[in-house]
N, C-alpha and C. Protein backbone atom coordinates (compact mmCIF):
# COMPACT_ATOMS: atom_id res chain seq x y z
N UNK A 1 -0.89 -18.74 -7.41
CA UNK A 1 -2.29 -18.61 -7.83
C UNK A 1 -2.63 -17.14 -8.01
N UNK A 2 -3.19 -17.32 -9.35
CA UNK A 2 -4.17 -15.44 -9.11
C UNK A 2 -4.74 -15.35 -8.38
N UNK A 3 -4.49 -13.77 -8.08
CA UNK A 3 -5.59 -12.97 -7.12
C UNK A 3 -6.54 -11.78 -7.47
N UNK A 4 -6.78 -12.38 -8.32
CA UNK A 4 -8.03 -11.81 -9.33
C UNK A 4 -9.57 -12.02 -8.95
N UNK A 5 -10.24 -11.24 -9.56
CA UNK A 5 -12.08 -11.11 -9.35
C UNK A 5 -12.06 -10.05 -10.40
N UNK A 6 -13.38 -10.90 -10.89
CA UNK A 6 -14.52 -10.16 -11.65
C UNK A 6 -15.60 -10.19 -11.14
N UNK A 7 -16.16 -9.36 -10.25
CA UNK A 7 -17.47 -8.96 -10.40
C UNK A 7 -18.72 -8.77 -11.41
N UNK A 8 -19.86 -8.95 -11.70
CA UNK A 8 -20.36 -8.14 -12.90
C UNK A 8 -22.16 -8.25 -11.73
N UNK A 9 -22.41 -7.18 -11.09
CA UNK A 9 -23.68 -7.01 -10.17
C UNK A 9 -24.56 -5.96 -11.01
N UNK A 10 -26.06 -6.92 -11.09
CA UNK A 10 -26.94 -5.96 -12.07
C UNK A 10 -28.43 -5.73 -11.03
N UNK A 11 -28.86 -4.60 -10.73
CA UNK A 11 -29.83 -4.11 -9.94
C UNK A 11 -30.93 -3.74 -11.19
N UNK A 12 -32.46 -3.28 -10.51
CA UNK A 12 -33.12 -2.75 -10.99
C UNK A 12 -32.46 -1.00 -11.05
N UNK A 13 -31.53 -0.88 -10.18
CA UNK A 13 -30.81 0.45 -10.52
C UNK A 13 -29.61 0.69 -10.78
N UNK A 14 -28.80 -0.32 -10.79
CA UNK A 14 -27.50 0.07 -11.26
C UNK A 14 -26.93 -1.27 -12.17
N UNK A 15 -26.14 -0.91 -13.06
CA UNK A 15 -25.25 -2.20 -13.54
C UNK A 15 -23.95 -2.04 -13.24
N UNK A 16 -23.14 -3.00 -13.35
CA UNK A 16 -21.83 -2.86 -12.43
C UNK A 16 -20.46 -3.93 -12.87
N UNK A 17 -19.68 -3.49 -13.52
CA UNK A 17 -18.78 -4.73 -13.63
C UNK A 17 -17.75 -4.03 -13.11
N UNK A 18 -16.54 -4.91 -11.98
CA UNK A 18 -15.56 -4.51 -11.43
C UNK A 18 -14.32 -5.56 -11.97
N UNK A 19 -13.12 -5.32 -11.71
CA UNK A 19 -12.37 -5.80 -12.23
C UNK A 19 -11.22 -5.49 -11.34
N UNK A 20 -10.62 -6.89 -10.47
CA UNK A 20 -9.42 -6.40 -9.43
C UNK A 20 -8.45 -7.44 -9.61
N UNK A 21 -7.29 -7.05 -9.53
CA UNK A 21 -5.68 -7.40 -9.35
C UNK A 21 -5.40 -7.38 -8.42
N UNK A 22 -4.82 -8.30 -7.67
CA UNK A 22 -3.80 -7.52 -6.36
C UNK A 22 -2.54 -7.44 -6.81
N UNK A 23 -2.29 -8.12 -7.25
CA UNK A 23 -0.73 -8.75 -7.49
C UNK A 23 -0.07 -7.90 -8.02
N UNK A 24 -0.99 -7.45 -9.37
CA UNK A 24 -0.23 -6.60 -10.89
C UNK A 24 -0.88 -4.92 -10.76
N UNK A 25 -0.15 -4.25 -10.06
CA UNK A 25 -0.22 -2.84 -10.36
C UNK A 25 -0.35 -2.26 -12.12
N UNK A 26 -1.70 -2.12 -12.48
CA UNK A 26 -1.52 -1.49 -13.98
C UNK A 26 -2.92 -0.06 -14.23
N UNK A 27 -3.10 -0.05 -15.22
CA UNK A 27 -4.09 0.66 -14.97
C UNK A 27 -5.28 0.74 -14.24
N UNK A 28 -5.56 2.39 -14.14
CA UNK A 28 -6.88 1.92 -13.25
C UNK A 28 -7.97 2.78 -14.03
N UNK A 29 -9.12 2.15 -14.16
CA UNK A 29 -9.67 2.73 -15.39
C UNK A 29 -11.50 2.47 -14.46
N UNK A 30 -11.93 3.93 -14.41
CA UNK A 30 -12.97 3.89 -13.59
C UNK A 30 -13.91 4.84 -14.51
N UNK A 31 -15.20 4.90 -14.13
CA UNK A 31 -16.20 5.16 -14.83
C UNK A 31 -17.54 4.94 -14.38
N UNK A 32 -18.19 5.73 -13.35
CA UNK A 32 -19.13 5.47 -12.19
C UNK A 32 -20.38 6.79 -12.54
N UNK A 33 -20.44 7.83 -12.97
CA UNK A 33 -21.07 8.51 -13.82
C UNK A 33 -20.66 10.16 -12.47
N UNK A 34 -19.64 9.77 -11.70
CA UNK A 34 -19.98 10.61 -10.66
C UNK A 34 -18.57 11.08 -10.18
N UNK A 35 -17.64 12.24 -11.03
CA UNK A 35 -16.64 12.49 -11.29
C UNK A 35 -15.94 12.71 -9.88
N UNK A 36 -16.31 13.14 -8.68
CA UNK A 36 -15.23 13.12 -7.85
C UNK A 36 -15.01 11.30 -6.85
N UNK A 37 -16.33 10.26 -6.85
CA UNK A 37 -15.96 9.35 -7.06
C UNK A 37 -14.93 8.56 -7.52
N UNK A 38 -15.07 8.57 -8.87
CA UNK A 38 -14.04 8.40 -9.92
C UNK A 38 -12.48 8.50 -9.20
N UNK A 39 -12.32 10.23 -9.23
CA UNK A 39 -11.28 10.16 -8.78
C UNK A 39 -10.97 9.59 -7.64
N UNK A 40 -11.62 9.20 -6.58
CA UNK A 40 -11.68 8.63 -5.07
C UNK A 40 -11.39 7.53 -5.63
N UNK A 41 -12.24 6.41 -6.56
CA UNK A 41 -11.49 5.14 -6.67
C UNK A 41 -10.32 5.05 -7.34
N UNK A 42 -9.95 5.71 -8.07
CA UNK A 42 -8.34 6.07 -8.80
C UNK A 42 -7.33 5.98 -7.84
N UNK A 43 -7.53 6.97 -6.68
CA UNK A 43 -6.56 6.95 -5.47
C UNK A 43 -6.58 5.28 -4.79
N UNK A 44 -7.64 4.63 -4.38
CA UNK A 44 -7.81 3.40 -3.97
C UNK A 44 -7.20 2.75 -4.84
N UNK A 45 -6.89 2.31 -6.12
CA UNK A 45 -6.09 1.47 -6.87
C UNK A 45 -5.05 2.33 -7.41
N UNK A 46 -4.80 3.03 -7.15
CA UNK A 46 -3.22 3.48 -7.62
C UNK A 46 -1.98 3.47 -6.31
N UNK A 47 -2.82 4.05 -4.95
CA UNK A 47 -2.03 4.14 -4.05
C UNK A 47 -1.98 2.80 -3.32
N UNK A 48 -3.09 1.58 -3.62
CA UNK A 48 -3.45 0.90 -3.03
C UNK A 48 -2.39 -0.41 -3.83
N UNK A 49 -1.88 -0.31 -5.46
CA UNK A 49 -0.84 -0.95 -6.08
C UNK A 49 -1.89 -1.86 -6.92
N UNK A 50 -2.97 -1.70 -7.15
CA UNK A 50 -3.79 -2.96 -7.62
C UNK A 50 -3.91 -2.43 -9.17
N UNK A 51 -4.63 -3.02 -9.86
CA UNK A 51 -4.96 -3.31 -11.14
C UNK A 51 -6.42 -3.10 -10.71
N UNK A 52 -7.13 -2.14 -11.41
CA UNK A 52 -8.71 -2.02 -11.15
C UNK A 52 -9.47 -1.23 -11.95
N UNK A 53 -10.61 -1.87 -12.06
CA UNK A 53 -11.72 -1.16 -13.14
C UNK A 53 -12.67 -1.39 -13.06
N UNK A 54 -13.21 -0.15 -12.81
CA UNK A 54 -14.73 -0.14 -12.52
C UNK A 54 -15.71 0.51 -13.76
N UNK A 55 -16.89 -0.14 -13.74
CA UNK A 55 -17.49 0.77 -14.61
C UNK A 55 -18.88 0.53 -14.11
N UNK A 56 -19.87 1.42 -14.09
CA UNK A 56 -20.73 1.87 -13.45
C UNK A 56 -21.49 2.37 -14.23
N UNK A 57 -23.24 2.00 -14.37
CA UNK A 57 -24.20 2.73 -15.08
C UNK A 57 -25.17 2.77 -14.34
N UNK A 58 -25.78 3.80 -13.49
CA UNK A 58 -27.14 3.66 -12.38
C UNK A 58 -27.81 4.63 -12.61
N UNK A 59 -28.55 4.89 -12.07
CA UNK A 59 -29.90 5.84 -12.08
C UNK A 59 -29.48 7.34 -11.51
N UNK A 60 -28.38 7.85 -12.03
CA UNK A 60 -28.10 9.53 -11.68
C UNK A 60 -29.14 10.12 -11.82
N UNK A 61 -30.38 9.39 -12.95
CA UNK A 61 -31.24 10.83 -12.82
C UNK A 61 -32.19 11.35 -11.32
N UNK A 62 -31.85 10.05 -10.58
CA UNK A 62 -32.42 10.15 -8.92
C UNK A 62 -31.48 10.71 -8.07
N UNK A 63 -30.55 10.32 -8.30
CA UNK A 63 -29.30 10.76 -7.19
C UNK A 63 -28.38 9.36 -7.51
N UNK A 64 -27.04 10.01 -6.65
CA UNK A 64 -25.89 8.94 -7.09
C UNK A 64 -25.95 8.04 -5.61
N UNK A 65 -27.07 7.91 -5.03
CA UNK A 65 -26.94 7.21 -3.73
C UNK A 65 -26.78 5.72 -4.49
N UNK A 66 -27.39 5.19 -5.36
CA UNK A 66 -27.51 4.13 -5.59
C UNK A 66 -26.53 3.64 -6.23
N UNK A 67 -25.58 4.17 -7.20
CA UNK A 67 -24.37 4.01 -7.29
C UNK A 67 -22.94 3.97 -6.98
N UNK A 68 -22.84 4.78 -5.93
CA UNK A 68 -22.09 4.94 -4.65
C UNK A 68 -22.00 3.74 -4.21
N UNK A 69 -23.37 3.12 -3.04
CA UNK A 69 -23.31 2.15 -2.51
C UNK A 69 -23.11 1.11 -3.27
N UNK A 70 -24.31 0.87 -4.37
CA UNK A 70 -24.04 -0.35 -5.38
C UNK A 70 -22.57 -0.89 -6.03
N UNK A 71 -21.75 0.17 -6.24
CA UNK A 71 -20.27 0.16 -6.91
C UNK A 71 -19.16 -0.41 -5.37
N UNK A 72 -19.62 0.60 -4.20
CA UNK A 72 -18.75 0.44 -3.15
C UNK A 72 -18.64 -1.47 -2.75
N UNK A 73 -20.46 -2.21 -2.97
CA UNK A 73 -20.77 -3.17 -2.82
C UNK A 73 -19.79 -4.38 -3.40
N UNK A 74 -19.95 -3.80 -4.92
CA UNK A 74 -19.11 -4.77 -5.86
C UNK A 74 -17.75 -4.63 -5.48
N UNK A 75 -17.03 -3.65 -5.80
CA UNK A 75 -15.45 -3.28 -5.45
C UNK A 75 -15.19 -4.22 -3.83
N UNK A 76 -15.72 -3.91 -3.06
CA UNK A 76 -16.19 -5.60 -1.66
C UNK A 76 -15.77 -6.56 -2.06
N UNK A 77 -16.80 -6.88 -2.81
CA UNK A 77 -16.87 -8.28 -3.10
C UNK A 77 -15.89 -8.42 -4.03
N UNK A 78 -15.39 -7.78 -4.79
CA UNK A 78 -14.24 -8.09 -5.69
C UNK A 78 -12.96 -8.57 -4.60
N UNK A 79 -13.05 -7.73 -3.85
CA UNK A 79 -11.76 -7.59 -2.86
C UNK A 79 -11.92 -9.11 -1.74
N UNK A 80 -13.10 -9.63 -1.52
CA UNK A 80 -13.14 -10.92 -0.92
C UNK A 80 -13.31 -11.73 -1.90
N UNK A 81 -13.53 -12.22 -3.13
CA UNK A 81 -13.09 -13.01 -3.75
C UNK A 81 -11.65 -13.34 -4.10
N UNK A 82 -10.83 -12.07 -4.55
CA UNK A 82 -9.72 -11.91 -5.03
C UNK A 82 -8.52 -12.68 -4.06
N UNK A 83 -9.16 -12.17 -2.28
CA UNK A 83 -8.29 -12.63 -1.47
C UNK A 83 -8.12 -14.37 -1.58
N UNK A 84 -9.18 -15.01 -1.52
CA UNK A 84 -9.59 -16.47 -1.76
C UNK A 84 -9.66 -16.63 -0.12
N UNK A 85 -8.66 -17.95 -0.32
CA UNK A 85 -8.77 -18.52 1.45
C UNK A 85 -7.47 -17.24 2.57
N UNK A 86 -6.94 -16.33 1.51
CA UNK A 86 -5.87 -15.57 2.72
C UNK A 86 -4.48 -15.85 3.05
N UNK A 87 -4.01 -17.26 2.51
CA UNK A 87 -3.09 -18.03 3.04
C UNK A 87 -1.69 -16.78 2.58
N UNK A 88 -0.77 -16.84 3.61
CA UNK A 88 0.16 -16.02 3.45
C UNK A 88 0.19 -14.73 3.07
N UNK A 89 -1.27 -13.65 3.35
CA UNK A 89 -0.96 -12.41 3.72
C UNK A 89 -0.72 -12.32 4.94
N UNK A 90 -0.55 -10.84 5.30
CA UNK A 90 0.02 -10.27 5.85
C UNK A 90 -1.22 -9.77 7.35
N UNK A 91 -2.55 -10.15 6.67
CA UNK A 91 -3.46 -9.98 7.62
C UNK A 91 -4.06 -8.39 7.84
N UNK A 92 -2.36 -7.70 8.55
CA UNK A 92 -3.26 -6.29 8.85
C UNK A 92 -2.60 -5.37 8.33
N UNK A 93 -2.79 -4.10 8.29
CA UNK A 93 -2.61 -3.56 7.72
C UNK A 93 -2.80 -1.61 8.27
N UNK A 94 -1.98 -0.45 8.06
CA UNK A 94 -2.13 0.78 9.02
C UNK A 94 -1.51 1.51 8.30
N UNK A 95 -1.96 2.60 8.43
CA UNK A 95 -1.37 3.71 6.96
C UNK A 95 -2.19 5.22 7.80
N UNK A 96 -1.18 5.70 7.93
CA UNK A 96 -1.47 7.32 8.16
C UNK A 96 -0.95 8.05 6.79
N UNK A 97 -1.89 9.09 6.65
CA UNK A 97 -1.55 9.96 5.36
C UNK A 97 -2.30 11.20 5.91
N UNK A 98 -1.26 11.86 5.17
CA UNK A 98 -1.69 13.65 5.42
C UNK A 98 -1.84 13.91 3.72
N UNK A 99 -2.60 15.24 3.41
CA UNK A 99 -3.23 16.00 2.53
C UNK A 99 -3.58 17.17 2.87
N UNK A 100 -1.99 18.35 2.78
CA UNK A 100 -2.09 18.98 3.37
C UNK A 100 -2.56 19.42 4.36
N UNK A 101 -3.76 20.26 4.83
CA UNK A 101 -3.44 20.09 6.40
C UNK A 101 -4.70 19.26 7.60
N UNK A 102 -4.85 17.85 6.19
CA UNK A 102 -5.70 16.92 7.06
C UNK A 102 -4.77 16.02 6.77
N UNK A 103 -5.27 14.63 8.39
CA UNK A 103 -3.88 13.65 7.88
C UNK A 103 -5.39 12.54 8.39
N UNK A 104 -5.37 11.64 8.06
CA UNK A 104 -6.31 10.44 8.08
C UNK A 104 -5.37 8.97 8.38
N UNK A 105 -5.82 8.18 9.56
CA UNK A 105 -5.25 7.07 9.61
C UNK A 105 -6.48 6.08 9.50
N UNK A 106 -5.99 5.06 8.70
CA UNK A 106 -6.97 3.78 8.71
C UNK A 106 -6.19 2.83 8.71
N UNK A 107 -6.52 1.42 9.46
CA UNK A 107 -6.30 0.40 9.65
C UNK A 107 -7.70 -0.69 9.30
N UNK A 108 -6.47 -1.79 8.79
CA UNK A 108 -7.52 -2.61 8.38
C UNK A 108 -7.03 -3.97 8.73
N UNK A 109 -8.18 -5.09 9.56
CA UNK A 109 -7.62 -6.30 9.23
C UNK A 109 -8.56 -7.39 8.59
N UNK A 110 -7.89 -7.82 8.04
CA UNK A 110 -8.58 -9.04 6.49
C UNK A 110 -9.12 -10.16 7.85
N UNK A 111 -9.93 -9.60 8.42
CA UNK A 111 -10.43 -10.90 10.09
C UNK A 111 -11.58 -11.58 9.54
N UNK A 112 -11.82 -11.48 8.09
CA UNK A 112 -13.56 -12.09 7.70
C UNK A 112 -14.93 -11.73 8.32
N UNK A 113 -14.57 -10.73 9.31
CA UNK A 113 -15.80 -10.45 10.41
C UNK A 113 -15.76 -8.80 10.08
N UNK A 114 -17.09 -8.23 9.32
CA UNK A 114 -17.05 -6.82 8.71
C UNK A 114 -17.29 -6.24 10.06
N UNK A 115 -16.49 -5.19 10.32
CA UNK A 115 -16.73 -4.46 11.25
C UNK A 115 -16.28 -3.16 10.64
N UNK A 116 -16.93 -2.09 10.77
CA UNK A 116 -16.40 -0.69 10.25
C UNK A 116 -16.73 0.58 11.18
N UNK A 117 -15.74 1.22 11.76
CA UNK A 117 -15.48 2.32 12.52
C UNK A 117 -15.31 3.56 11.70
N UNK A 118 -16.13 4.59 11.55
CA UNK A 118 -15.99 5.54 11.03
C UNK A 118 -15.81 6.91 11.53
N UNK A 119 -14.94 8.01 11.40
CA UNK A 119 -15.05 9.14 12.27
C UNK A 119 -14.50 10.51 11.72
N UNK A 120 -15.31 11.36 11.39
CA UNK A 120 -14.71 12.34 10.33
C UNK A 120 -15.48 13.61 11.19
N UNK A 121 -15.25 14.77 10.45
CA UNK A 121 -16.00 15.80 11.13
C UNK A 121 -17.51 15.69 10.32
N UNK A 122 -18.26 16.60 11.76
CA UNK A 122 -19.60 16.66 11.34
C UNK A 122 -19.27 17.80 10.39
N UNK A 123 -19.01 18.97 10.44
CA UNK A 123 -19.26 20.59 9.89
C UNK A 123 -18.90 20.54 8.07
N UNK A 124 -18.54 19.25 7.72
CA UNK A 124 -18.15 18.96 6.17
C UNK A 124 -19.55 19.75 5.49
N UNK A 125 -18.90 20.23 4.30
CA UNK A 125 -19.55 20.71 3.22
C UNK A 125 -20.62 19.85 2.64
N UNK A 126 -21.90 19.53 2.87
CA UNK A 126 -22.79 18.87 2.27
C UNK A 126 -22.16 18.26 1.06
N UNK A 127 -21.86 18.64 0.00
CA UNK A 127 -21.79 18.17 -1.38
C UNK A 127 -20.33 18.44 -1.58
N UNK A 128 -19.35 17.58 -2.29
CA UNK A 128 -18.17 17.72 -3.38
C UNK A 128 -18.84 17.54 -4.96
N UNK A 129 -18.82 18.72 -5.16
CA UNK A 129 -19.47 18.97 -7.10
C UNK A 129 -20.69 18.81 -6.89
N UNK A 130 -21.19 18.53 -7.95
CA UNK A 130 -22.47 18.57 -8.13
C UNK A 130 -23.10 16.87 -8.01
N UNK A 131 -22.63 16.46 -7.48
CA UNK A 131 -23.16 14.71 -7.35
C UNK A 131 -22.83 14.06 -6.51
N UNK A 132 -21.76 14.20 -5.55
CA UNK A 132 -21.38 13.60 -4.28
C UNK A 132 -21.33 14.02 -3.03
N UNK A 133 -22.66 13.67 -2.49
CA UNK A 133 -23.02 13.92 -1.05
C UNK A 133 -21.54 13.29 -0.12
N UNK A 134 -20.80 14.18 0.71
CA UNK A 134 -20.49 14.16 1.85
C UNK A 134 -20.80 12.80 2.72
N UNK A 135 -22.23 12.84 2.94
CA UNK A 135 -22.51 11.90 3.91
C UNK A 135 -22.67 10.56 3.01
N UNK A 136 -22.40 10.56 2.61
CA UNK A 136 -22.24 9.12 1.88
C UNK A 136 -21.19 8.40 2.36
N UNK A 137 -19.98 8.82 2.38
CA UNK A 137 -18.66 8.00 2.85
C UNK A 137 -18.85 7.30 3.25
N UNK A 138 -19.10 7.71 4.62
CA UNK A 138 -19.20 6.72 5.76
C UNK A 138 -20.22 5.45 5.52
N UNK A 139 -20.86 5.22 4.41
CA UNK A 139 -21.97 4.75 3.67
C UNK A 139 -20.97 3.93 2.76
N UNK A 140 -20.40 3.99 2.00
CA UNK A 140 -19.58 3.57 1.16
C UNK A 140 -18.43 2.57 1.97
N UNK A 141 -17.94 3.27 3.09
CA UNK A 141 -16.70 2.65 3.80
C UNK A 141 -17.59 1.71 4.26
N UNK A 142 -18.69 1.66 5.05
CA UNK A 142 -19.76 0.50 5.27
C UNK A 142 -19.96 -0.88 4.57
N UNK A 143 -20.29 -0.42 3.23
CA UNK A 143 -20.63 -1.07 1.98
C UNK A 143 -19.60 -1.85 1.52
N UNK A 144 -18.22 -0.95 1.43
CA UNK A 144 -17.02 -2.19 1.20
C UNK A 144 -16.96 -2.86 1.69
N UNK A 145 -16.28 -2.71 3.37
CA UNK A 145 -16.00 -3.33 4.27
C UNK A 145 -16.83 -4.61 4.57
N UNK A 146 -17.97 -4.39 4.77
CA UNK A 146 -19.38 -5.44 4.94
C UNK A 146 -18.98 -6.51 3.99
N UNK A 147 -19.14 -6.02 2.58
CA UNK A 147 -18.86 -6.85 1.69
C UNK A 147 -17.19 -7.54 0.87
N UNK A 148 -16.30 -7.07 1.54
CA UNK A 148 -15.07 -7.30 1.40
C UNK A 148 -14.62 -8.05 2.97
N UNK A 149 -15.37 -8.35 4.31
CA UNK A 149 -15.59 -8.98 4.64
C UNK A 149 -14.47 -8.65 5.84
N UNK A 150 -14.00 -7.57 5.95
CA UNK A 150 -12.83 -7.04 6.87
C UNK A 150 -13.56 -6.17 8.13
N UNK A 151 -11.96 -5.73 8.64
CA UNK A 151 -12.53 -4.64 10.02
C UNK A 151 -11.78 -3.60 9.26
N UNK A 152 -12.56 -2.64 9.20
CA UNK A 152 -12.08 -1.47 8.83
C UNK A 152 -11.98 -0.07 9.52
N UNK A 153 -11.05 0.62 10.73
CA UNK A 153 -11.08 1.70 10.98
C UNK A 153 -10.74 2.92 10.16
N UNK A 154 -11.57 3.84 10.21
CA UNK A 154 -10.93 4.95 9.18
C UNK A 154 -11.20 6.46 10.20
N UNK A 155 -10.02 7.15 10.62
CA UNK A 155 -10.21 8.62 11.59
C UNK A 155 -9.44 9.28 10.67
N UNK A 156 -10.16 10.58 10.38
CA UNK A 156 -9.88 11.69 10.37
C UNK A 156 -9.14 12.40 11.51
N UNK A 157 -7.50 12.55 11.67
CA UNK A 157 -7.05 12.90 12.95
C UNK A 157 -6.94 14.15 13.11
N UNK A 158 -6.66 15.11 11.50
CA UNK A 158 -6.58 16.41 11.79
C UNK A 158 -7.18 16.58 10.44
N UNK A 159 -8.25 17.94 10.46
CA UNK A 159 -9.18 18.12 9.30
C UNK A 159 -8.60 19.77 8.65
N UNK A 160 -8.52 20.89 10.08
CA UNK A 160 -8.14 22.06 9.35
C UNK A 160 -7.23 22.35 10.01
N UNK A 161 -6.65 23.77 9.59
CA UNK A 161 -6.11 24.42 10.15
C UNK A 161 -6.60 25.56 11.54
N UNK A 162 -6.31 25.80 12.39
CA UNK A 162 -7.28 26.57 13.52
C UNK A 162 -8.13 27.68 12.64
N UNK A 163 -9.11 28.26 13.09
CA UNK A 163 -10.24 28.68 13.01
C UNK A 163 -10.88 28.94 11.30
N UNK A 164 -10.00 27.43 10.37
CA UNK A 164 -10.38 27.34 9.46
C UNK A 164 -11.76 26.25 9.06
N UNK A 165 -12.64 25.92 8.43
CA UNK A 165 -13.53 25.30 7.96
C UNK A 165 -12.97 24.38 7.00
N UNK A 166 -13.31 22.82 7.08
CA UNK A 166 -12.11 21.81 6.83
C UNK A 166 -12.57 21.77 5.66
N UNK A 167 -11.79 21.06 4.84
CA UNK A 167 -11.67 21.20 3.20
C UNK A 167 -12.48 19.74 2.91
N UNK A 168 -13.90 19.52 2.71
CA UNK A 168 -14.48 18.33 2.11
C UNK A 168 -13.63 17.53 1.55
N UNK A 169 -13.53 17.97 0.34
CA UNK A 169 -12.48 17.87 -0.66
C UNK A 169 -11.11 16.65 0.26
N UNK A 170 -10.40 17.44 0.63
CA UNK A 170 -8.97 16.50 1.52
C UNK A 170 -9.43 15.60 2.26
N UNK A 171 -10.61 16.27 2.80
CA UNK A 171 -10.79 15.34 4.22
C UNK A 171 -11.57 13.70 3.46
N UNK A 172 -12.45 13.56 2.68
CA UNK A 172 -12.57 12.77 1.58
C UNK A 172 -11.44 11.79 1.12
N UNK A 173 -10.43 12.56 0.25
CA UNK A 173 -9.24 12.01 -0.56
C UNK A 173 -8.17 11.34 0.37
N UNK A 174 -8.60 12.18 1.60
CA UNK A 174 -7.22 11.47 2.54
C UNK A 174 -7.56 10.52 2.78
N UNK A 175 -8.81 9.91 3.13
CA UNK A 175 -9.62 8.39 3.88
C UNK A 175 -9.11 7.61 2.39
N UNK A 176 -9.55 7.65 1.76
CA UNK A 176 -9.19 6.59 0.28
C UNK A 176 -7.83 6.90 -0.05
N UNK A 177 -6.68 7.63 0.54
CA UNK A 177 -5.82 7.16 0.14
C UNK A 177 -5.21 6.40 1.40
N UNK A 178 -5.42 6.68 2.54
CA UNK A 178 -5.17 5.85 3.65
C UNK A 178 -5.61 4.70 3.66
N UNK A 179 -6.77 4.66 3.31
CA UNK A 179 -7.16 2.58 3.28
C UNK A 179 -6.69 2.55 2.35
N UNK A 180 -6.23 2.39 0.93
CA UNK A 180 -5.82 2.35 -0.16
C UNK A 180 -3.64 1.97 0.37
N UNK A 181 -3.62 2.46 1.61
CA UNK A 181 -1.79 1.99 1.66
C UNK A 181 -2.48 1.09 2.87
N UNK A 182 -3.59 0.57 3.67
CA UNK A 182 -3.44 0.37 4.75
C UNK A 182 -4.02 -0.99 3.71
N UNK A 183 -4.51 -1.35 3.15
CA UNK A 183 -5.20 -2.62 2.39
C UNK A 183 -4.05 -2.96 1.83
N UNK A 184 -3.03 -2.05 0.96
CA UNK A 184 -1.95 -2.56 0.00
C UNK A 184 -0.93 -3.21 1.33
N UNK A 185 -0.40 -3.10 1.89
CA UNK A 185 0.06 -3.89 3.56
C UNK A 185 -0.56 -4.89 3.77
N UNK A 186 -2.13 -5.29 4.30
CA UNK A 186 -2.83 -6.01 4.78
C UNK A 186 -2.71 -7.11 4.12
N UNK A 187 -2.95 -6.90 1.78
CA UNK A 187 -3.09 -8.18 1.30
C UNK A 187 -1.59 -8.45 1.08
N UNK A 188 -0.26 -8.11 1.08
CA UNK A 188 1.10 -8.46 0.84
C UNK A 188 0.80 -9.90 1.34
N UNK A 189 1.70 -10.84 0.43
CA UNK A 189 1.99 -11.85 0.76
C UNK A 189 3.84 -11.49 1.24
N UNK A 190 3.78 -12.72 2.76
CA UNK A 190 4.68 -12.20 3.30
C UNK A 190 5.56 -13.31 3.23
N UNK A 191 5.33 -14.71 2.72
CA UNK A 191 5.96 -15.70 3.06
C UNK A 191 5.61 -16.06 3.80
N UNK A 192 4.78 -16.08 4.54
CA UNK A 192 4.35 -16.79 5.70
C UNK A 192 3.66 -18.16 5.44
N UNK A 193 3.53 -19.43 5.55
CA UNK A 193 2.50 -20.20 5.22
C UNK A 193 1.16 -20.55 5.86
N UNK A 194 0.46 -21.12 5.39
CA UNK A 194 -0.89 -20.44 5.86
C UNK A 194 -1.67 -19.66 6.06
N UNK A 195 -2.66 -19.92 7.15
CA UNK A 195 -3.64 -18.69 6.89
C UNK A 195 -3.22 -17.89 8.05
N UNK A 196 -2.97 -16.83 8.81
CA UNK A 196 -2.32 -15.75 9.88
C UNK A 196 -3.65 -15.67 10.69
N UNK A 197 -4.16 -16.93 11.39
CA UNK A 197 -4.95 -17.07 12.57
C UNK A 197 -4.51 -18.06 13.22
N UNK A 198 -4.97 -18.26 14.48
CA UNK A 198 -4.36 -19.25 15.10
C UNK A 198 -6.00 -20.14 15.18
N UNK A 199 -7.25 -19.62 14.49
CA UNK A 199 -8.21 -20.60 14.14
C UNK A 199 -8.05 -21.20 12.82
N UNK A 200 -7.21 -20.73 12.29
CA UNK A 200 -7.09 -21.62 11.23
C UNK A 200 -8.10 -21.33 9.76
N UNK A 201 -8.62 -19.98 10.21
CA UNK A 201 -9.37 -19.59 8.54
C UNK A 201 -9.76 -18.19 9.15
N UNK A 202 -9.63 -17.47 8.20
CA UNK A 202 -9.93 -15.76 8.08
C UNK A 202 -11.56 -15.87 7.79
């Protein structure tokens, strides 16, 4: 069976169509109006092995809060439809990654019960470019998770180098590429039959 979702979520502030694969690694073709985004979901479906496309039209002329969350929302829900009932993944899922000299571990398990642990440094650079607040992440990792219907831990384990000021930038890219190998694990089908609870549904 495919493990496909289409999303298509329309707000008084944002419109939204997502588009996810698990199965078929192919392009990933994103378009959110909010360029270091962009590249953040690129890393999530490239390192993550999926097939994905987002495209995104919201109200930048207010701020990209509403597209952030609204997009993070859909890409969710793409990711709990796509799974269906679960039968024969792999369940969980753990991925440490370094980026130069930050390394980020996240773990994730497909448990149907959103739970999200977040932990990065406070002293981050307010803004990456001119449109993506910092404090959003942890806002975003929220927003998936909630709506993709998982437990999601994500730590920042090492951010700089000693008496350096940590790089927004890495410390950012490393979290999305760490859930991005810790999700590509989690949905593997392993051969297993059934669903990987001993209640009998994710």
């Amino acid at each position: 069976m495919s493990r496909t979702a289409v999303i298509e979520r329309k707000t008084g502030e944002t419109k939204i169509r997502v588009a996810l694969d698990l199965d078929t690694p192919g392009a990933v073709e994103v378009s959110t109006g909010v360029g270091f985004f962009d590249h953040m979901l690129h890393q999530l479906g490239k390192h993550g092995g999926f097939g994905l496309s987002v495209q995104t039209d919201g109200d930048l002329h207010i701020d990209a809060h509403h597209s952030l969350e609204d997009t993070a929302i859909a890409v969710g829900q793409a990711f709990a439809e796509a799974l269906g009932d679960k039968a024969g993944v792999r369940r969980f899922g753990d991925a440490t990654v370094p980026l130069d000299e930050v390394a980020v571990r996240a773990v994730v398990d497909l448990s149907g019960r959103p739970y999200v642990v977040h932990e990065e440094p406070l002293d981050l650079a307010p803004m990456i470019g001119p449109q993506y607040p910092t404090s959003m992440t942890r806002h975003i990792w929220e927003s998936f998770g909630h709506h993709a219907r998982i437990t999601l831990h994500v730590s920042v384990i090492r951010a700089s180098n000693p008496g350096q000021k940590p790089d927004a930038h890495h410390v950012v890219e490393a979290q999305f590429k760490a859930v991005a190998r810790a999700l590509r694990d989690a949905v593997r089908l392993d051969g297993t039959a059934g669903v990987p609870s001993t209640k009998g549904i994710l």
